[in-house]
Protein backbone atom coordinates (compact mmCIF):
# COMPACT_ATOMS: atom_id res chain seq x y z
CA UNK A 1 -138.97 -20.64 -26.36
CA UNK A 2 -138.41 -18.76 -29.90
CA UNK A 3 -141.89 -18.57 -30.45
CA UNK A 4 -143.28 -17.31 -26.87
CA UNK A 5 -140.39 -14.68 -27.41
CA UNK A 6 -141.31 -13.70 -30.98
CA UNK A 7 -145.06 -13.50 -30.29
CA UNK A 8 -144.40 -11.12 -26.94
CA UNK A 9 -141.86 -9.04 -29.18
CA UNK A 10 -144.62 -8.52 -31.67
CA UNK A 11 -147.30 -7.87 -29.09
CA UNK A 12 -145.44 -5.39 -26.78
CA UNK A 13 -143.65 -3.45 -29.66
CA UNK A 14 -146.26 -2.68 -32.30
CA UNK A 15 -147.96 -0.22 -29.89
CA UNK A 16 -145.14 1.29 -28.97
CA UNK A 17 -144.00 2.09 -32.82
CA UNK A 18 -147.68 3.89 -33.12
CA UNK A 19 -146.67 6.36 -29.58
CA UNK A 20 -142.99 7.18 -30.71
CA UNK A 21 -141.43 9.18 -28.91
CA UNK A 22 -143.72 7.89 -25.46
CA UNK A 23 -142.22 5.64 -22.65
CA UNK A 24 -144.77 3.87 -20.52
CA UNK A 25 -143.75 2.98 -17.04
CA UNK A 26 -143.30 -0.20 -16.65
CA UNK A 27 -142.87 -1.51 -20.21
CA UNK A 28 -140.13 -3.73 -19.00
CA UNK A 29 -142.61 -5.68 -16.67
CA UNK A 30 -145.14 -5.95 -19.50
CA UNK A 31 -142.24 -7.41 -21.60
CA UNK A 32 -141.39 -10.02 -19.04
CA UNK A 33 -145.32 -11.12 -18.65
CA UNK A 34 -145.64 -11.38 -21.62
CA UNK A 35 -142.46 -13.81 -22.36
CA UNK A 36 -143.21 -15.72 -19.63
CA UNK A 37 -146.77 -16.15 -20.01
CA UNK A 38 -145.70 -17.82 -23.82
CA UNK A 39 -143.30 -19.95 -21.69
CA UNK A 40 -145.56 -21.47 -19.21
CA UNK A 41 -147.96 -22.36 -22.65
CA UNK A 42 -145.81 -24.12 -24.39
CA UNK A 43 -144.83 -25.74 -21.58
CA UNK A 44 -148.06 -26.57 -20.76
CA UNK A 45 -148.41 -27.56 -24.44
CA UNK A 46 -145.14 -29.86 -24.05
CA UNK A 47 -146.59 -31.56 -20.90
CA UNK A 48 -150.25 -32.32 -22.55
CA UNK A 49 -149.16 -33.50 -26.12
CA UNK A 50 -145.72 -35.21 -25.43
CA UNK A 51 -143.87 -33.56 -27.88
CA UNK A 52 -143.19 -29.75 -29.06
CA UNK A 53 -144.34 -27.95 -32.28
CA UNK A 54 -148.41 -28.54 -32.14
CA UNK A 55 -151.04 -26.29 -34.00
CA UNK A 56 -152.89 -26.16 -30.71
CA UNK A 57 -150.06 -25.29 -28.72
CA UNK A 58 -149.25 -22.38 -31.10
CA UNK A 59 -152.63 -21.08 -31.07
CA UNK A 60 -152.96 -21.15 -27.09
CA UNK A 61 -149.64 -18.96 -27.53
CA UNK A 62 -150.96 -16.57 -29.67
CA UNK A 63 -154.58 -16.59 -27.39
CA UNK A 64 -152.96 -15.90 -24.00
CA UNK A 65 -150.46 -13.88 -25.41
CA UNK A 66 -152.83 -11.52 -26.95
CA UNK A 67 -155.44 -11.51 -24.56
CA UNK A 68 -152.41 -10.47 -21.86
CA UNK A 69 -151.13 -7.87 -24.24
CA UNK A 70 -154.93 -6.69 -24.45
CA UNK A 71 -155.95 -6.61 -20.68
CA UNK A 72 -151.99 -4.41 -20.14
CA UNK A 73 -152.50 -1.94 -23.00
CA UNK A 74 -156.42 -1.61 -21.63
CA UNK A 75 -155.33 -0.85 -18.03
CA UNK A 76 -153.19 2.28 -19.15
């Protein structure tokens, strides 16, 4: 689960470090999405392959991941 939690730190802090100072509602929730959303991928990715640590897996991660952190930051 390291990774879906790095990847969703990453993702939900860097905008925040370019609005210092601003606290968006519901930041919390985004957090949480966002970890869990990496969760359910790898585990999805553990399921398919049989075994942890694939390329593919990783770059699903980093696709949902972003693409969540995308469509939240858009529908401020």
């Amino acid at each position: 689960m390291a990774p879906a939690l790095v990847v969703a730190c990453i993702l939900w802090g860097l905008p925040r470090l370019r609005r210092a100072g601003r606290a968006a509602p519901g930041a919390r929730l985004e957090a949480f999405m966002l970890v869990v959303a990496g969760v359910v991928v790898l585990l999805a990715g553990l399921v398919y392959f049989g075994r942890d640590g694939k390329i593919a897996t990783y770059a699903a991660l980093v696709v949902v991941q972003g693409t969540l952190a995308w469509w939240l930051h858009r529908r401020r």
